[in-house]
Protein backbone atom coordinates (compact mmCIF):
# COMPACT_ATOMS: atom_id res chain seq x y z
CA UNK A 1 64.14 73.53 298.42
CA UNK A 2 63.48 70.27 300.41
CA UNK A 3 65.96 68.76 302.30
CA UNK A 4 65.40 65.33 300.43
CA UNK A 5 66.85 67.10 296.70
CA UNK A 6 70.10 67.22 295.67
CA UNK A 7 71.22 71.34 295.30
CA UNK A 8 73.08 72.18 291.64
CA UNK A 9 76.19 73.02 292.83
CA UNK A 10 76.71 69.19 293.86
CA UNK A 11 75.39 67.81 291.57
CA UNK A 12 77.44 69.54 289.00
CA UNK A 13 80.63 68.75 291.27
CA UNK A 14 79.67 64.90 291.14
CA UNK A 15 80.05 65.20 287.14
CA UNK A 16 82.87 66.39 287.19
CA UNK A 17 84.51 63.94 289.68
CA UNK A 18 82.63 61.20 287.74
CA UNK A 19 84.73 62.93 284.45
CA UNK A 20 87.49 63.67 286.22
CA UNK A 21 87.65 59.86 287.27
CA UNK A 22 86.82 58.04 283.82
CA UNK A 23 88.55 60.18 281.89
CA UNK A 24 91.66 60.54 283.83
CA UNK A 25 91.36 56.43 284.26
CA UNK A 26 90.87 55.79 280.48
CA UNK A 27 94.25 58.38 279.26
CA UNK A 28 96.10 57.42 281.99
CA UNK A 29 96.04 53.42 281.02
CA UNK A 30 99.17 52.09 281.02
CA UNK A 31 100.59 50.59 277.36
CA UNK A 32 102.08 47.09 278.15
CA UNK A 33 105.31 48.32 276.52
CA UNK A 34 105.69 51.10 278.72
CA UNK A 35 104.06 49.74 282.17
CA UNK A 36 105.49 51.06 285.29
CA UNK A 37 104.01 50.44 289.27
CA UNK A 38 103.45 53.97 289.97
CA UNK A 39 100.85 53.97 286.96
CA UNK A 40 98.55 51.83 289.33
CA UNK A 41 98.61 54.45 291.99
CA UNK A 42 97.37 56.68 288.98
CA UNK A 43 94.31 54.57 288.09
CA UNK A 44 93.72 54.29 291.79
CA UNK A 45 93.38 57.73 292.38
CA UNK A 46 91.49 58.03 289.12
CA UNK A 47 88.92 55.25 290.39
CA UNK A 48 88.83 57.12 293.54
CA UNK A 49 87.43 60.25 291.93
CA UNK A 50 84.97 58.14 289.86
CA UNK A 51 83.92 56.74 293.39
CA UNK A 52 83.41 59.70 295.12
CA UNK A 53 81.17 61.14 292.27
CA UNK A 54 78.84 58.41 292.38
CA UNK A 55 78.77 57.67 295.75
CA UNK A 56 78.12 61.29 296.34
CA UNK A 57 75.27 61.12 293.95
CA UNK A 58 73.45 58.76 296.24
CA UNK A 59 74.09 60.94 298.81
CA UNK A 60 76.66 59.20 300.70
CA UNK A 61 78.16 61.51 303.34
CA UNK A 62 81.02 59.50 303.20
CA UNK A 63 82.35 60.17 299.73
CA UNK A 64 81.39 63.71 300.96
CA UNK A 65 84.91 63.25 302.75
CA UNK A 66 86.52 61.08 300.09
CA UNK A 67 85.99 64.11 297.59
CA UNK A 68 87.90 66.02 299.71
CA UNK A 69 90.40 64.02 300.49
CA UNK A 70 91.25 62.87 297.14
CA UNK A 71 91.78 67.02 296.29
CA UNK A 72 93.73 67.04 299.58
CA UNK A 73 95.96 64.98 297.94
CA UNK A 74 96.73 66.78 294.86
CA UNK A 75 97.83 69.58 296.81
CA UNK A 76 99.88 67.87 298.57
CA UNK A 77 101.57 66.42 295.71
CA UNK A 78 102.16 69.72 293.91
CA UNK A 79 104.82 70.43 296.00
CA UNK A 80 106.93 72.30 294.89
CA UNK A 81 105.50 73.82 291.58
CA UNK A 82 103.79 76.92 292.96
CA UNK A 83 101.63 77.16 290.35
CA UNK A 84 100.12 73.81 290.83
CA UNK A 85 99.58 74.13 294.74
CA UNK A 86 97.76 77.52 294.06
CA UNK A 87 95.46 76.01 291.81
CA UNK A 88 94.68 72.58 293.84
CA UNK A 89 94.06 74.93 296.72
CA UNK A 90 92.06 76.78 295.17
CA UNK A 91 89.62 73.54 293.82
CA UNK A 92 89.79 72.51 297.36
CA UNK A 93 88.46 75.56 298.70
CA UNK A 94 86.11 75.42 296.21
CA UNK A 95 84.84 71.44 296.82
CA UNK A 96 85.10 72.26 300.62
CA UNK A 97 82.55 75.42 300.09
CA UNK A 98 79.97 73.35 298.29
CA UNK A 99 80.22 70.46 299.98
CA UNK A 100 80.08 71.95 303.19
CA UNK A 101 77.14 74.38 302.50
CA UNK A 102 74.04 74.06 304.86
CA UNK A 103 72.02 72.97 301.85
CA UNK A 104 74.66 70.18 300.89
CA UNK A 105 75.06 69.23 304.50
CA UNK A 106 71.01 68.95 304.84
CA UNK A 107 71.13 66.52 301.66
CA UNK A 108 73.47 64.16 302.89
CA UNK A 109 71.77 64.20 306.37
CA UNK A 110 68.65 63.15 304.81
CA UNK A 111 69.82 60.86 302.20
CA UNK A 112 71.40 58.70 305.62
CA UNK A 113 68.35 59.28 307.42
CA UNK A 114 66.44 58.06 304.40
CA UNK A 115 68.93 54.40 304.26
CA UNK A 116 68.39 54.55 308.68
CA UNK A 117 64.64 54.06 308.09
């Protein structure tokens, strides 16, 4: 594989973020009846994900970290349920193993070298 192409495993991640994101942003719209301010921290973290996915589609090293991050966060705010933190971890040790894989790491290192030239 050349360093230039994008391995599966990302690119099947970025999907799902890019899913994750519009879905999560189209259910969790807010019904003007029933419109509270926490439901724009929702859509932001939905957008977020919808970032991420794109921006890591075009290689950008820094949605790389935004990917994480935004999983980072739902761990976090699983506490207490358990079962919840378990299975966050468990996506973030799974988004952390592809997107940290030499393969992944040579793609983003060439996509930036690519937008240096």
């Amino acid at each position: 594989m050349s360093a230039g192409r994008r391995p599966l495993s990302v690119l099947i991640l970025c999907c799902l973020y890019i899913a994750v994101g519009a879905i999560g942003f189209v259910y969790h719209v807010p019904r003007p009846s029933a419109f509270r301010y926490e439901d724009l921290w929702i859509e932001a973290t939905e957008l977020l994900a919808l970032v991420a996915g794109v921006f890591m589609l075009l290689g950008r090293n820094w949605a790389r970290w935004l990917s994480v991050a935004w999983i980072s966060f739902h761990v976090v705010i699983s506490f207490p349920m358990v079962r919840q933190i378990a299975i966050h971890a468990l996506l973030l040790a799974v988004v952390v193993s592809i997107l940290f894989q030499s393969r992944a790491g040579q793609y983003f290192a060439s996509k930036n070298a690519e937008r240096n030239r």
